[in-house]
Protein backbone atom coordinates (compact mmCIF):
# COMPACT_ATOMS: atom_id res chain seq x y z
CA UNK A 1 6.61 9.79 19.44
CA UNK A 2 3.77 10.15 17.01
CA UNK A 3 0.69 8.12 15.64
CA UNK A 4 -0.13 8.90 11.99
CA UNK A 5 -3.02 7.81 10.19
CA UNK A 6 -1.64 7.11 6.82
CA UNK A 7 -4.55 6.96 4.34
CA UNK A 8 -3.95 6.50 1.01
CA UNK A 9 -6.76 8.99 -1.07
CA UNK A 10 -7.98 7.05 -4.29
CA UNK A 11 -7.93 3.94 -2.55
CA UNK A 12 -10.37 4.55 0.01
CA UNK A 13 -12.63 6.41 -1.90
CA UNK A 14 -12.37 9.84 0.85
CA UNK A 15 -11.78 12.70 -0.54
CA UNK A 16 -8.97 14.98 0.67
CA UNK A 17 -11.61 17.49 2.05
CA UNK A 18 -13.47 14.47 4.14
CA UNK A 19 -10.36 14.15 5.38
CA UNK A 20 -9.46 17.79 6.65
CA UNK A 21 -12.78 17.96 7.82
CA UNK A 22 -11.80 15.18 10.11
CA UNK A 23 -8.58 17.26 11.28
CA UNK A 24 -10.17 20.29 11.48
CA UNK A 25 -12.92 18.53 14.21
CA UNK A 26 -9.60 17.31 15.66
CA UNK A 27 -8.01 20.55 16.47
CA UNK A 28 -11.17 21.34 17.89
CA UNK A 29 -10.98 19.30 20.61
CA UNK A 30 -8.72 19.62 23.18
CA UNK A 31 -9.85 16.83 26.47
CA UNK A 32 -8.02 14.33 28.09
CA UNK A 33 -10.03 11.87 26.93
CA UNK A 34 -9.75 12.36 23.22
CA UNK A 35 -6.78 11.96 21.83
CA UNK A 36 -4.56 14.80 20.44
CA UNK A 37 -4.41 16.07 17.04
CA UNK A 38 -0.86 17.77 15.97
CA UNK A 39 -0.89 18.01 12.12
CA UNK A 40 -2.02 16.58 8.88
CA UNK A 41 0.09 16.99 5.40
CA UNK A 42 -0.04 15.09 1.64
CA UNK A 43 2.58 13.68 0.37
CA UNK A 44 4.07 11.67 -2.30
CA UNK A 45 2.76 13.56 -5.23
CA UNK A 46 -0.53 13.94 -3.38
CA UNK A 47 -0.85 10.31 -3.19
CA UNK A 48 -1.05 9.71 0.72
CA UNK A 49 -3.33 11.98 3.70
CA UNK A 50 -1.26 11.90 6.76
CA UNK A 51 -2.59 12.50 10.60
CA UNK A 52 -0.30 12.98 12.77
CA UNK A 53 -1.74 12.45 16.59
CA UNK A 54 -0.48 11.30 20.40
CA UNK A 55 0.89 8.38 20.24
CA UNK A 56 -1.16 5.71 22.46
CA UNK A 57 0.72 3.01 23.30
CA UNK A 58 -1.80 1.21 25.77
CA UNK A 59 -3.86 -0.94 22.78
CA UNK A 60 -7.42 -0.88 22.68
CA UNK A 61 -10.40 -1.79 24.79
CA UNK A 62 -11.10 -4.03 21.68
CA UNK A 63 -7.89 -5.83 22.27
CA UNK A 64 -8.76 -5.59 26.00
CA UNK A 65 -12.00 -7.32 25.72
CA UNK A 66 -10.37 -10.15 23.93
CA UNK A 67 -8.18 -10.97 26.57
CA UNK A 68 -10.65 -11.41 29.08
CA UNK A 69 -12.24 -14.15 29.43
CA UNK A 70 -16.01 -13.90 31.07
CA UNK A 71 -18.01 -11.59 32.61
CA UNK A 72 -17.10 -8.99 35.23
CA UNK A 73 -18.64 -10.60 38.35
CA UNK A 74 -18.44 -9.19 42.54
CA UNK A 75 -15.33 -11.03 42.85
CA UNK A 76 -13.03 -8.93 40.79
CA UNK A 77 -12.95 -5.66 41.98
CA UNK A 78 -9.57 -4.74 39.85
CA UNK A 79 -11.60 -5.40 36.53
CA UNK A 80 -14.43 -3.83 37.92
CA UNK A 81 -12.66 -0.98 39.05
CA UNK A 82 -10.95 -0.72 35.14
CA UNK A 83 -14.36 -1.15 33.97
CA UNK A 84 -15.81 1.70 35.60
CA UNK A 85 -12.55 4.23 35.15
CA UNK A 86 -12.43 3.43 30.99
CA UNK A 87 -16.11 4.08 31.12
CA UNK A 88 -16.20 7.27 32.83
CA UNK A 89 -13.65 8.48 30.93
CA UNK A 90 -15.05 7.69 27.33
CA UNK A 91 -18.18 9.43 28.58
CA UNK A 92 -16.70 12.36 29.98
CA UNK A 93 -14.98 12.38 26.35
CA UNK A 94 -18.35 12.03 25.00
CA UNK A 95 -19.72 14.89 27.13
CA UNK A 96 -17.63 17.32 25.79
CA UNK A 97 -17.54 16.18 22.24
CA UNK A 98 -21.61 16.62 22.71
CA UNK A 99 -21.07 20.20 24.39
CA UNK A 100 -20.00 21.26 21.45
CA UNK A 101 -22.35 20.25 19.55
CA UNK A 102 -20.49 17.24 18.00
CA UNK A 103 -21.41 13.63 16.94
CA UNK A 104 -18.79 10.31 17.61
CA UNK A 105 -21.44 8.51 15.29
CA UNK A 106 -18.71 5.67 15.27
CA UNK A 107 -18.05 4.61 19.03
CA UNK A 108 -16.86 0.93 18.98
CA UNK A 109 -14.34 -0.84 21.18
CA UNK A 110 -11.83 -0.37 17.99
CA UNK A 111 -12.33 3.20 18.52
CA UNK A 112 -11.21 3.72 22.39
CA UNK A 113 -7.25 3.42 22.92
CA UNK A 114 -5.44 3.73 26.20
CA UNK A 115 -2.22 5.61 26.82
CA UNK A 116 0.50 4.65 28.96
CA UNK A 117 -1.46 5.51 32.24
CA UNK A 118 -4.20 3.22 31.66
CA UNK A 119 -6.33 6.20 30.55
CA UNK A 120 -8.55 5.40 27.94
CA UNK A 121 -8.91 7.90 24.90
CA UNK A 122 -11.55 8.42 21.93
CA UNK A 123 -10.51 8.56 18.58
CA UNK A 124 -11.20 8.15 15.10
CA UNK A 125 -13.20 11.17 14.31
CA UNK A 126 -13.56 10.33 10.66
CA UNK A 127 -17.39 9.99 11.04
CA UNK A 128 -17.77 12.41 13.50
CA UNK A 129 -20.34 15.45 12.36
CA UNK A 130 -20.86 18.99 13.75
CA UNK A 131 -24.62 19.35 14.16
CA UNK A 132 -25.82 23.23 14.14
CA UNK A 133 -28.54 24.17 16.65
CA UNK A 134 -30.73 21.95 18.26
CA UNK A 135 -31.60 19.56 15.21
CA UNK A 136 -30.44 15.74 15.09
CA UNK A 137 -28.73 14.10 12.18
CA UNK A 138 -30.54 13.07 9.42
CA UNK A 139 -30.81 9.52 8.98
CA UNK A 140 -32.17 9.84 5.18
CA UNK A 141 -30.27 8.99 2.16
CA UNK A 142 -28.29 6.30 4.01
CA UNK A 143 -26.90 8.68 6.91
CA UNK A 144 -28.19 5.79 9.41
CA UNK A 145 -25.34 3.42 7.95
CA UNK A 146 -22.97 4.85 9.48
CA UNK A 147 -21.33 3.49 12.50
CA UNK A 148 -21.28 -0.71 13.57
CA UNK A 149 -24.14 -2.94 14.08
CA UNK A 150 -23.63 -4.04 17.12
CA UNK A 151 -23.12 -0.74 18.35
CA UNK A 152 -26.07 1.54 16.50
CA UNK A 153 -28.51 3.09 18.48
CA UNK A 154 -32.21 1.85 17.60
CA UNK A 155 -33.20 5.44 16.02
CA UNK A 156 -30.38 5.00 13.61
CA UNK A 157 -30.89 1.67 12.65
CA UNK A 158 -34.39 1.92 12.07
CA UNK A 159 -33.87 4.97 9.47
CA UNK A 160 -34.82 7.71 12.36
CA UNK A 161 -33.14 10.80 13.31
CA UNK A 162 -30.64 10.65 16.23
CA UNK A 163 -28.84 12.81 18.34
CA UNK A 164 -25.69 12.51 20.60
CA UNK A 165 -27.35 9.86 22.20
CA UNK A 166 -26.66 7.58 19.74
CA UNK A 167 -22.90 7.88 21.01
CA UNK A 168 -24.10 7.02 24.36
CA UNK A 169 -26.17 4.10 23.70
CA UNK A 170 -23.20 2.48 21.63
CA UNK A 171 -21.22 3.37 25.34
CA UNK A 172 -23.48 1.11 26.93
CA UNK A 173 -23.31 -1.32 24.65
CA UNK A 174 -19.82 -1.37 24.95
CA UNK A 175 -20.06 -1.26 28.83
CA UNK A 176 -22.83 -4.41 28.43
CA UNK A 177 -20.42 -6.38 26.69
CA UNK A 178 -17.75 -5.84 29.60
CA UNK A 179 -19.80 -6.89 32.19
């Protein structure tokens, strides 16, 4: 079984080479928290950009969130215990991603699946960039939009430069809205 990330190209407005840079920063990668990349093809006279990645049947921490209502507190040690494991494993994704140089630059609860172990995976690399050397991303021109509110590093929202640490502060956003 297969996920495929069906994107229709003049609709959206990506071009087809935004979009094989996105697959070719997914066969990159190869973690346990990230999900897997197999293939990507056109189709339909060019009209369609197909992804095909694991299938992750587990839904999202988005979805996950939702469900629960309040705050973690001392008295729930199975939610706590989820907390912590989804958490460690979206950073450990995050660590790797970053040894190799590359941004997230769109972590978001929409953006972190789980597969049928409970094991939570990043994906959605489509605004993910490849920084060479030691330099952070720009944040001119509008490169500081990218990525949610809620989750956006100060740096980036103020216009700065940011790093890989952008990723993690959105991380602990995500983790402060758990708990």
């Amino acid at each position: 079984v297969y996920a495929v990330k069906l994107v229709k190209i003049k609709k959206t407005g990506v071009g087809v080479e935004k979009l094989r840079e996105e697959c070719a920063r997914l066969s990159m990668l190869n973690h346990p928290n990230i999900v897997r990349y197999f293939t990507a093809f056109r189709f339909k006279k060019d009209k369609f950009f197909a992804i095909a990645m694991e299938h992750l049947a587990g839904g999202s921490l988005l979805e996950r969130l939702q469900r629960v209502s309040g705050p973690l507190t001392s008295g729930q040690r199975q939610r706590e215990a989820q907390t912590e494991q989804w958490a460690r494993q979206v950073a450990s994704g995050l660590a790797y991603m970053h040894a190799l140089r590359m941004q997230h630059r769109d972590l978001k609860p929409d953006n972190v699946l789980f597969d049928e172990h409970q094991n939570a995976r990043i994906i959605d690399l489509g605004l993910a960039e490849v920084v060479i050397a030691k330099s952070k991303v720009s944040s001119a021109g509008g490169a500081n939009k990218v990525g949610a509110d809620m989750y956006r590093s100060p740096e980036k929202a103020m216009g700065r430069a940011y790093d890989g640490k952008d990723d993690v502060w959105a991380l602990g956003c995500m983790l402060a809205g758990a708990v």
